[in-house]
N, C-alpha and C. Protein backbone atom coordinates (compact mmCIF):
# COMPACT_ATOMS: atom_id res chain seq x y z
N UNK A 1 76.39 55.56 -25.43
CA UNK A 1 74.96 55.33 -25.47
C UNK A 1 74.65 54.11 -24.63
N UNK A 2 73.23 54.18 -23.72
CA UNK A 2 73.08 52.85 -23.29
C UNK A 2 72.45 51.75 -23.76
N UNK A 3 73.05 50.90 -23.79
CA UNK A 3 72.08 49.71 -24.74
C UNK A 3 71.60 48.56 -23.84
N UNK A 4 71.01 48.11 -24.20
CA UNK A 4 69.75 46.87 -23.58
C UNK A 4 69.80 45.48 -24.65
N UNK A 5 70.44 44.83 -24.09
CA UNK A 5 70.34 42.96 -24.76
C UNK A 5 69.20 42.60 -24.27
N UNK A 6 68.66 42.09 -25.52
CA UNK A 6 67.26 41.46 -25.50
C UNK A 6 67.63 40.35 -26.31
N UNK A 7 66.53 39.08 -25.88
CA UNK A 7 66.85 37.95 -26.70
C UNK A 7 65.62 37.82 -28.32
N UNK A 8 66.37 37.03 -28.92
CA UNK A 8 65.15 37.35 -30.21
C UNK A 8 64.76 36.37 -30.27
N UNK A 9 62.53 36.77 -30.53
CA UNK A 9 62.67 37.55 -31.63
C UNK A 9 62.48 38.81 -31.19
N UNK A 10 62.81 38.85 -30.03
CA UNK A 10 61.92 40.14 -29.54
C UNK A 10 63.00 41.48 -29.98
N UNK A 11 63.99 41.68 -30.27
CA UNK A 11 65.01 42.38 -30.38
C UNK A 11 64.17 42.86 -31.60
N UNK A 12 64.10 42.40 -32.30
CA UNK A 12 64.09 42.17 -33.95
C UNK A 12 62.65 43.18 -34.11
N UNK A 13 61.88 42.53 -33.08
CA UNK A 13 60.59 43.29 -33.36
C UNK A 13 60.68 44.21 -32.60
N UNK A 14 61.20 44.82 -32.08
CA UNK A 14 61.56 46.18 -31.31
C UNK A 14 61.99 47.22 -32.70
N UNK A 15 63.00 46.86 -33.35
CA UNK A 15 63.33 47.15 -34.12
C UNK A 15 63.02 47.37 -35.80
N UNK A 16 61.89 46.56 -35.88
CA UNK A 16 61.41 46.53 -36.94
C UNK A 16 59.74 47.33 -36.85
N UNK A 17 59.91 47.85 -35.68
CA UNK A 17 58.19 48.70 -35.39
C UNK A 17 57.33 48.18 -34.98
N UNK A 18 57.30 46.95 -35.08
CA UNK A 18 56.46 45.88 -34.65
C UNK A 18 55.76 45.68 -32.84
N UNK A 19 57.10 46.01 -32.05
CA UNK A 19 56.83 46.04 -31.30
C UNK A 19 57.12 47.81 -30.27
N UNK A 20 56.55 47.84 -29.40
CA UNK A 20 56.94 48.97 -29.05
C UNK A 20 57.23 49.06 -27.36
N UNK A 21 56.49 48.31 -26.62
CA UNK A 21 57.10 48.12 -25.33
C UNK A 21 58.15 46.88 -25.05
N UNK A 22 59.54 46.98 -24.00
CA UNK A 22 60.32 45.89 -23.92
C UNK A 22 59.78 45.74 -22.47
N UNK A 23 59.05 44.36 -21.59
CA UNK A 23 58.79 44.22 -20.44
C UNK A 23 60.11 43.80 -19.74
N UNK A 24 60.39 44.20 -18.47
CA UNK A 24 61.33 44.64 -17.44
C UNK A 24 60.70 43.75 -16.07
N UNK A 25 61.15 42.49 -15.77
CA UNK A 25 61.18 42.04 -13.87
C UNK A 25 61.36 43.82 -13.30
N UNK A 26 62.20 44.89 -13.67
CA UNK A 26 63.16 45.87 -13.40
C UNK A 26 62.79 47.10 -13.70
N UNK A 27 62.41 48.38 -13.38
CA UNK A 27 62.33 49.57 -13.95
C UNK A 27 63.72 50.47 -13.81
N UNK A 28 63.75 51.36 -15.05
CA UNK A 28 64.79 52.31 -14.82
C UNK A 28 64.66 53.72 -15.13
N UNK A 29 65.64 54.60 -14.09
CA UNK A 29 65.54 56.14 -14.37
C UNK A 29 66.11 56.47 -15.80
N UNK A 30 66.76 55.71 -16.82
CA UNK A 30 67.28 56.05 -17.76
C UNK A 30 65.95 56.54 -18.98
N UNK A 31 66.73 58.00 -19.29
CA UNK A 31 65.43 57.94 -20.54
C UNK A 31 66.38 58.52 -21.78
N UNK A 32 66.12 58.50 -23.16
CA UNK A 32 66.99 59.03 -23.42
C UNK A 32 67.24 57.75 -24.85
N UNK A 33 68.78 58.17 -25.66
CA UNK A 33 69.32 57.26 -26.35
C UNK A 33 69.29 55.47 -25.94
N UNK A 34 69.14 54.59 -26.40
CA UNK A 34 68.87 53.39 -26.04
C UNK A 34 69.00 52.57 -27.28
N UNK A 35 70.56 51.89 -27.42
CA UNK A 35 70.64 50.60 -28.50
C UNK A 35 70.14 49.65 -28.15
N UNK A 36 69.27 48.90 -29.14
CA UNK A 36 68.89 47.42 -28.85
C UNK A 36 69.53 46.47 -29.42
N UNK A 37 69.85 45.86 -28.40
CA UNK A 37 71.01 44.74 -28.78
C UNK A 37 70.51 43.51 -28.54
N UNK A 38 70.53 42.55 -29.85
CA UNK A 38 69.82 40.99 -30.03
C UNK A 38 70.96 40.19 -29.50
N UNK A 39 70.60 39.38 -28.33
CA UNK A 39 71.48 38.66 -27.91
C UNK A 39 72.03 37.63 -28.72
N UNK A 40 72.73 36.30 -28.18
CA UNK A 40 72.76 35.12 -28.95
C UNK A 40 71.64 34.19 -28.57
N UNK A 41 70.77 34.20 -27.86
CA UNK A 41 69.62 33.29 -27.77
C UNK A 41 68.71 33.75 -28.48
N UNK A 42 68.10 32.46 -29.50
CA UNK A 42 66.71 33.18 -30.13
C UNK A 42 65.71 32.03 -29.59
N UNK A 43 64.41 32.45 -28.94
CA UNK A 43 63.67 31.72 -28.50
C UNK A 43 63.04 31.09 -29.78
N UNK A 44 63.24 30.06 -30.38
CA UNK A 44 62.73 29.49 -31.61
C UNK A 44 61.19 28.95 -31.28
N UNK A 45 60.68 28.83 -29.99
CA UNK A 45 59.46 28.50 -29.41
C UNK A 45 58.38 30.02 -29.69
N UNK A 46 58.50 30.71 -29.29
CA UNK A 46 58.11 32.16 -29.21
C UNK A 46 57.97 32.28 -31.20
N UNK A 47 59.25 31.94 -31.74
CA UNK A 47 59.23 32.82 -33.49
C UNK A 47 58.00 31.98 -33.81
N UNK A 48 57.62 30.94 -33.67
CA UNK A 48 56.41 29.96 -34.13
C UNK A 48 55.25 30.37 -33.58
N UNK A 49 55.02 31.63 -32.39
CA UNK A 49 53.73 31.86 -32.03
C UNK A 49 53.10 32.80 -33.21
N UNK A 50 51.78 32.51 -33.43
CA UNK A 50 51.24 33.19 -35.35
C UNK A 50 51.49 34.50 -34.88
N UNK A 51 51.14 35.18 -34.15
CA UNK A 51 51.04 36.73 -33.89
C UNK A 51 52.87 36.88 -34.36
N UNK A 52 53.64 36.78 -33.50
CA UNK A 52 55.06 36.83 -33.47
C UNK A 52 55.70 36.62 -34.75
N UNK A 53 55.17 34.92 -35.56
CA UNK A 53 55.44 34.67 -36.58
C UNK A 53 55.14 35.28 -38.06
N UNK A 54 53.70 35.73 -37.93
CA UNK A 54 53.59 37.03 -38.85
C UNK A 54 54.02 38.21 -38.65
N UNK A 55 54.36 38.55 -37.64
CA UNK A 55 55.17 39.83 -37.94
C UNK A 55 56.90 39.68 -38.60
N UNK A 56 56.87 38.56 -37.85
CA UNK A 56 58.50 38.35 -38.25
C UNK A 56 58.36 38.29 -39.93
N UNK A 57 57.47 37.35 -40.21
CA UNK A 57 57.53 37.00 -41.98
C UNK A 57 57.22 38.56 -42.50
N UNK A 58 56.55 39.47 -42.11
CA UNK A 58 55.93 40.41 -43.13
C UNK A 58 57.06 41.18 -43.19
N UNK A 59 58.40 40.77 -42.92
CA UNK A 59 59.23 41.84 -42.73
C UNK A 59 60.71 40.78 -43.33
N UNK A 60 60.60 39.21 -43.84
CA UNK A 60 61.38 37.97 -44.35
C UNK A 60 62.19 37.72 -43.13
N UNK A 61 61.59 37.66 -42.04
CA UNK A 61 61.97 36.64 -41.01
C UNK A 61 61.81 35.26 -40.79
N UNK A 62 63.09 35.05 -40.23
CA UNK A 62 62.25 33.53 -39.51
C UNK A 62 62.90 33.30 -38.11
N UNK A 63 62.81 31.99 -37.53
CA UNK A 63 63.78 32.09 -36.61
C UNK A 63 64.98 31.72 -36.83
N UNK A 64 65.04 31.09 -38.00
CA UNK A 64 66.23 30.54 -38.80
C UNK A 64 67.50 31.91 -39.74
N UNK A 65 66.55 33.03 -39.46
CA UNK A 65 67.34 33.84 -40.26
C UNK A 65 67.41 35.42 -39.33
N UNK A 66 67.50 35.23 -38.29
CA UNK A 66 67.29 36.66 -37.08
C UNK A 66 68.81 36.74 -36.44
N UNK A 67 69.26 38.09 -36.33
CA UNK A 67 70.55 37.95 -36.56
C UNK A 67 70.60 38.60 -34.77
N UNK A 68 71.70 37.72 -34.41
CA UNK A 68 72.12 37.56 -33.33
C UNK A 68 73.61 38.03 -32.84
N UNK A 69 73.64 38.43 -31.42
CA UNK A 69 75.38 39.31 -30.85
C UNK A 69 75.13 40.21 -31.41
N UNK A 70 74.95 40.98 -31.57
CA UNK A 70 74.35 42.31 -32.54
C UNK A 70 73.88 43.39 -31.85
N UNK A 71 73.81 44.51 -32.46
CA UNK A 71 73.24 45.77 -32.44
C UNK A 71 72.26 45.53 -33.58
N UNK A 72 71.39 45.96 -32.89
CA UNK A 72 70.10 46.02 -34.66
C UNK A 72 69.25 47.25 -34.88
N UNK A 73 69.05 48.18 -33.66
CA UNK A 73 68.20 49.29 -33.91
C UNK A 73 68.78 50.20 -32.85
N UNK A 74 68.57 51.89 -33.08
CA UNK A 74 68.70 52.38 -32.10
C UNK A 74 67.61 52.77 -31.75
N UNK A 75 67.36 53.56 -30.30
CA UNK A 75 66.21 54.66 -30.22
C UNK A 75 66.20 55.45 -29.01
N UNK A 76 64.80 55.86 -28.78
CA UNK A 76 64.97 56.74 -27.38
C UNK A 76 64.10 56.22 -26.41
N UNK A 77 64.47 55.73 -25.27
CA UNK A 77 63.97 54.98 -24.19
C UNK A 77 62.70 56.30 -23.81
N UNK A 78 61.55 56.27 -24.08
CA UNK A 78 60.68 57.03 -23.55
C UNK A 78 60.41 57.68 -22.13
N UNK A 79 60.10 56.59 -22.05
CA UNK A 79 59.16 56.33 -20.61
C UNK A 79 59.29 54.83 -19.80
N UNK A 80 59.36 54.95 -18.89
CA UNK A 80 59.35 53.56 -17.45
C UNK A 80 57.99 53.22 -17.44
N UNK A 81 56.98 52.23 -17.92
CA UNK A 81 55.97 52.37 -16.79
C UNK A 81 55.78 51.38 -16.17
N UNK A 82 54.94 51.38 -14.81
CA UNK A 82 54.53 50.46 -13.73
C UNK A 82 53.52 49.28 -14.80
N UNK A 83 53.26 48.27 -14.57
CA UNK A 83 52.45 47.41 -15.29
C UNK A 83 51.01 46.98 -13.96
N UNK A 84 49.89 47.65 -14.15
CA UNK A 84 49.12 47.01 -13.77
C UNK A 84 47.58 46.16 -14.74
N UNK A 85 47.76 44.97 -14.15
CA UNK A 85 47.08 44.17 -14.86
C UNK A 85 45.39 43.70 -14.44
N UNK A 86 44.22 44.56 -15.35
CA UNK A 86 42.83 44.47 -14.62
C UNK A 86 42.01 43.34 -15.36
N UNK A 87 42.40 42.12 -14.98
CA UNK A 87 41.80 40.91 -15.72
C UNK A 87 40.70 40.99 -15.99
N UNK A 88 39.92 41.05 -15.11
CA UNK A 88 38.25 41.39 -15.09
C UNK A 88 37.99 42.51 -16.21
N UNK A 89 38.19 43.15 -16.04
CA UNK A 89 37.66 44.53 -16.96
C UNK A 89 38.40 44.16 -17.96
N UNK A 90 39.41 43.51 -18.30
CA UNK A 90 40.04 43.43 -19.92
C UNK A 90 40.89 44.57 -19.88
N UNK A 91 41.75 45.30 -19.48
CA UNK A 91 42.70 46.14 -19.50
C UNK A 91 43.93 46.08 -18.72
N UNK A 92 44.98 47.02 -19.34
CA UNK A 92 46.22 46.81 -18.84
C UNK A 92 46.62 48.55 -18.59
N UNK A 93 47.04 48.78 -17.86
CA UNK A 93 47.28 50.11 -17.39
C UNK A 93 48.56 49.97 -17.21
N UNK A 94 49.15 51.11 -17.65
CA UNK A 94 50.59 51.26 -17.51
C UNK A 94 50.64 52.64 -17.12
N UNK A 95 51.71 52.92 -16.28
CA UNK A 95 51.84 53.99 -14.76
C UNK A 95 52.87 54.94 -15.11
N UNK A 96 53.08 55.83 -14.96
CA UNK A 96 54.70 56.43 -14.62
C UNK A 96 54.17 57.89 -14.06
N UNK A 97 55.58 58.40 -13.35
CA UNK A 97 55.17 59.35 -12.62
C UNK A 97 54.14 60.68 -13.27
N UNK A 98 54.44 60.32 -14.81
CA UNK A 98 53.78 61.90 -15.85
C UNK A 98 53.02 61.53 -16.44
N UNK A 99 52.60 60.00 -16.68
CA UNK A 99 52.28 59.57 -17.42
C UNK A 99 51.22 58.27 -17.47
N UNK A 100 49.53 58.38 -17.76
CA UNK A 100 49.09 56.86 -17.75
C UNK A 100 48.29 56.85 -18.92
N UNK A 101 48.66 54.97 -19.49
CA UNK A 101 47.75 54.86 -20.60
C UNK A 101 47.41 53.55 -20.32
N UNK A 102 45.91 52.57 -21.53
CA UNK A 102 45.43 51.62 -21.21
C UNK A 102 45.77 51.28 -22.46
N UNK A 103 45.67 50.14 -22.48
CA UNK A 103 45.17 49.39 -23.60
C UNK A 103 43.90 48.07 -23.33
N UNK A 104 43.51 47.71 -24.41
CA UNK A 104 42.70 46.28 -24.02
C UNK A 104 43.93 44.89 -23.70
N UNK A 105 43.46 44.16 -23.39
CA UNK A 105 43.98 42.71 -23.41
C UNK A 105 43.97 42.28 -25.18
N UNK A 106 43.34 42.69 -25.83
CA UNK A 106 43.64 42.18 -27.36
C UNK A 106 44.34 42.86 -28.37
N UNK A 107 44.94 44.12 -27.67
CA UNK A 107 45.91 44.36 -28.56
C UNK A 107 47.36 43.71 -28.69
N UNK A 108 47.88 43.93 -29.94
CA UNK A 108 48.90 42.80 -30.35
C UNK A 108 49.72 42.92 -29.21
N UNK A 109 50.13 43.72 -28.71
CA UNK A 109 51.62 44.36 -28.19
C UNK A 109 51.66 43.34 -26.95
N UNK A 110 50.28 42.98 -26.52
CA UNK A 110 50.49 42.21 -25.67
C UNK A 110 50.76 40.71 -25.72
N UNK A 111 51.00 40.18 -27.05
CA UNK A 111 51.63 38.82 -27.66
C UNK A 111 52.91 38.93 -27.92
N UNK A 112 53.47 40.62 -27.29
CA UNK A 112 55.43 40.57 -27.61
C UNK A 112 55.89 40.96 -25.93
N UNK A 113 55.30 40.58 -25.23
CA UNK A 113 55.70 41.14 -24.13
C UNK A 113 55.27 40.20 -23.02
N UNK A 114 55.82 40.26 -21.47
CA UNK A 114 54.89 39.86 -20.86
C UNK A 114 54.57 40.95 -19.66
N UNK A 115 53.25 41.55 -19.59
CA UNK A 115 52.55 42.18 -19.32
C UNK A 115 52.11 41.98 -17.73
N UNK A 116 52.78 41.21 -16.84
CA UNK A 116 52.17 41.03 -15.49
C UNK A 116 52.33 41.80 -14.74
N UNK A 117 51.18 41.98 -13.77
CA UNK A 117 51.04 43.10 -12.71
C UNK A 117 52.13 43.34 -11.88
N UNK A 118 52.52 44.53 -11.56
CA UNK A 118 54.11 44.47 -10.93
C UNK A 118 55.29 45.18 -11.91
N UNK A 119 55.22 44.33 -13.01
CA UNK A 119 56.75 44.42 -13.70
C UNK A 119 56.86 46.00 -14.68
N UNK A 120 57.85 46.38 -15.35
CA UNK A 120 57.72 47.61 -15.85
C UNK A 120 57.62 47.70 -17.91
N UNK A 121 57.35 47.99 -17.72
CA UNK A 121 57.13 48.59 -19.48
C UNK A 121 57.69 49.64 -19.82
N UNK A 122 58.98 49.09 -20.67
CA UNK A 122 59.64 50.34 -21.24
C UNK A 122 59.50 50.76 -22.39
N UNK A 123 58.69 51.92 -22.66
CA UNK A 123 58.05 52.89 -23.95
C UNK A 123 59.55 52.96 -24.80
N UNK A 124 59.59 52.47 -25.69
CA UNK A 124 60.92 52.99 -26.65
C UNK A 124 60.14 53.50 -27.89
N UNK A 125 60.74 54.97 -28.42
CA UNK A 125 60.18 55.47 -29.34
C UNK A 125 61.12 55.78 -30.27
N UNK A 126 60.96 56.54 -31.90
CA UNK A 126 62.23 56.76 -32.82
C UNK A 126 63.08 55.94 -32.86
N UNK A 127 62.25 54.71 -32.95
CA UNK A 127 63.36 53.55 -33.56
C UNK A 127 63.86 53.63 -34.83
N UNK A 128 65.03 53.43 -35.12
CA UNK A 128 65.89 53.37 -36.70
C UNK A 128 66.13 52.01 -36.63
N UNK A 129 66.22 50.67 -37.31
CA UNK A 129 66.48 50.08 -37.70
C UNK A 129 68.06 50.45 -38.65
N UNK A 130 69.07 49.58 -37.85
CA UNK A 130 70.10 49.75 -38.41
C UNK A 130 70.38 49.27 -39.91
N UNK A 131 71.37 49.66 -40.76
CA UNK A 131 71.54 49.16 -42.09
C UNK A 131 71.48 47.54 -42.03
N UNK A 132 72.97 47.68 -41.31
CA UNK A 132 73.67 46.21 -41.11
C UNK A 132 73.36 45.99 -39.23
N UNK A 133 72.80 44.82 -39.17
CA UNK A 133 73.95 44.77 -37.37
C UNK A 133 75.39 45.08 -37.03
N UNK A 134 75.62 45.49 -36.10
CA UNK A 134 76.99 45.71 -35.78
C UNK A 134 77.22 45.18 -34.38
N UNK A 135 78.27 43.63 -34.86
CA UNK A 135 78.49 42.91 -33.92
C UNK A 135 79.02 43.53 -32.49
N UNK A 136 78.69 43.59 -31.37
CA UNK A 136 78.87 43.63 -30.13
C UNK A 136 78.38 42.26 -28.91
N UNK A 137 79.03 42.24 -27.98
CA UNK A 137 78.86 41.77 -26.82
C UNK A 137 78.41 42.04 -25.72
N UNK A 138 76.64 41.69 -25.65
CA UNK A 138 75.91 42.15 -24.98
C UNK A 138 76.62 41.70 -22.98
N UNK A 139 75.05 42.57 -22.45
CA UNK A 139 75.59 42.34 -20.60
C UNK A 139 74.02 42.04 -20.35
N UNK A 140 73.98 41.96 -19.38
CA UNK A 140 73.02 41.63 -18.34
C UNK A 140 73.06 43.44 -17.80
N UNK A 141 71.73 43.78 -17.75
CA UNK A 141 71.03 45.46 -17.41
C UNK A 141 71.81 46.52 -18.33
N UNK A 142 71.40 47.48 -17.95
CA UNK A 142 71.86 48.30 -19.21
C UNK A 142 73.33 48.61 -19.00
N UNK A 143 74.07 48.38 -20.45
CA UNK A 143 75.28 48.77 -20.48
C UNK A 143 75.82 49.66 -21.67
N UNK A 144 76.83 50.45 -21.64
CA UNK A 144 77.41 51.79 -22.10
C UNK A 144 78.05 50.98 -23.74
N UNK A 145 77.18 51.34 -24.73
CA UNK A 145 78.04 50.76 -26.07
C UNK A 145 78.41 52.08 -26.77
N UNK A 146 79.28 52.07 -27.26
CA UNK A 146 80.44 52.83 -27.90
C UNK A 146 79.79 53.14 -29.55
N UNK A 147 79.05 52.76 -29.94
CA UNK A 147 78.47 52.58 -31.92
C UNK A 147 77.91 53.78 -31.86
N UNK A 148 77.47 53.85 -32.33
CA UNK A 148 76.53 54.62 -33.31
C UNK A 148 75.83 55.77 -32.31
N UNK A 149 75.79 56.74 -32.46
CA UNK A 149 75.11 58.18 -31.86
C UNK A 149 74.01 58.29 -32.54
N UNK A 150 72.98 58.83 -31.71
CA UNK A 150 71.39 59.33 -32.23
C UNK A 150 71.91 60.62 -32.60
């Protein structure tokens, strides 16, 4: 399966439903099975933003207690999309070859991500939240982990 290291809290909220797009410098042809894997960095700056920080608590997070080197959720990488950003009008459009949707600038999703014109938005859907984490050693872009089958 391919998995994706992300740093937390953002792993966490991928995984816990909270969040639903992971933003990408990078787009990819992969669609399909996709582990999310919480690195060892947790941005402890980010767990203190209120949006971020209430989601983490409504679920007994903190940044003090987000578990890290890990596998934490699986799912299915949706969709790639292009990120374009319409300041003026208050919207964010996201692209892919089958596929376009908007949102406003005030929906949450855009306090777990960063959303700039250019970069890609990867739709992950049928997230499971794992029992336990299951320690692994994340990479840099997507890499082939051996755990757990969808």
């Amino acid at each position: 399966m391919k998995a994706i290291t992300i740093i937390q809290p953002w792993a966490t909220l991928i995984a816990l439903g909270e969040k639903r797009f992971e933003t990408r410098s990078w787009a990819t042809k992969h669609r399909g099975p996709l582990a999310i894997h919480a690195g060892k960095k947790i941005d402890k700056d980010a767990c203190e933003e209120p949006k971020i920080k209430a989601a983490l608590a409504r679920h007994g997070y903190t940044a003090d207690n987000l578990p890290t080197g890990a596998v934490v959720a699986v799912s299915d990488l949706k969709e790639c999309f292009k990120i374009r950003r319409d300041v003026l009008g208050g919207v964010i459009a996201l692209e892919s070859d089958t596929r376009k949707t908007h949102f406003s600038t005030l929906d949450k999703e855009l306090a777990f991500g960063w959303f700039g014109s250019g970069r890609s938005a990867w739709e992950t859907t049928n997230v499971q939240l794992l029992p336990e984490p299951i320690p692994a050693k994340g990479q840099q872009g997507l890499w082939n982990w051996e755990g757990v089958q969808l």
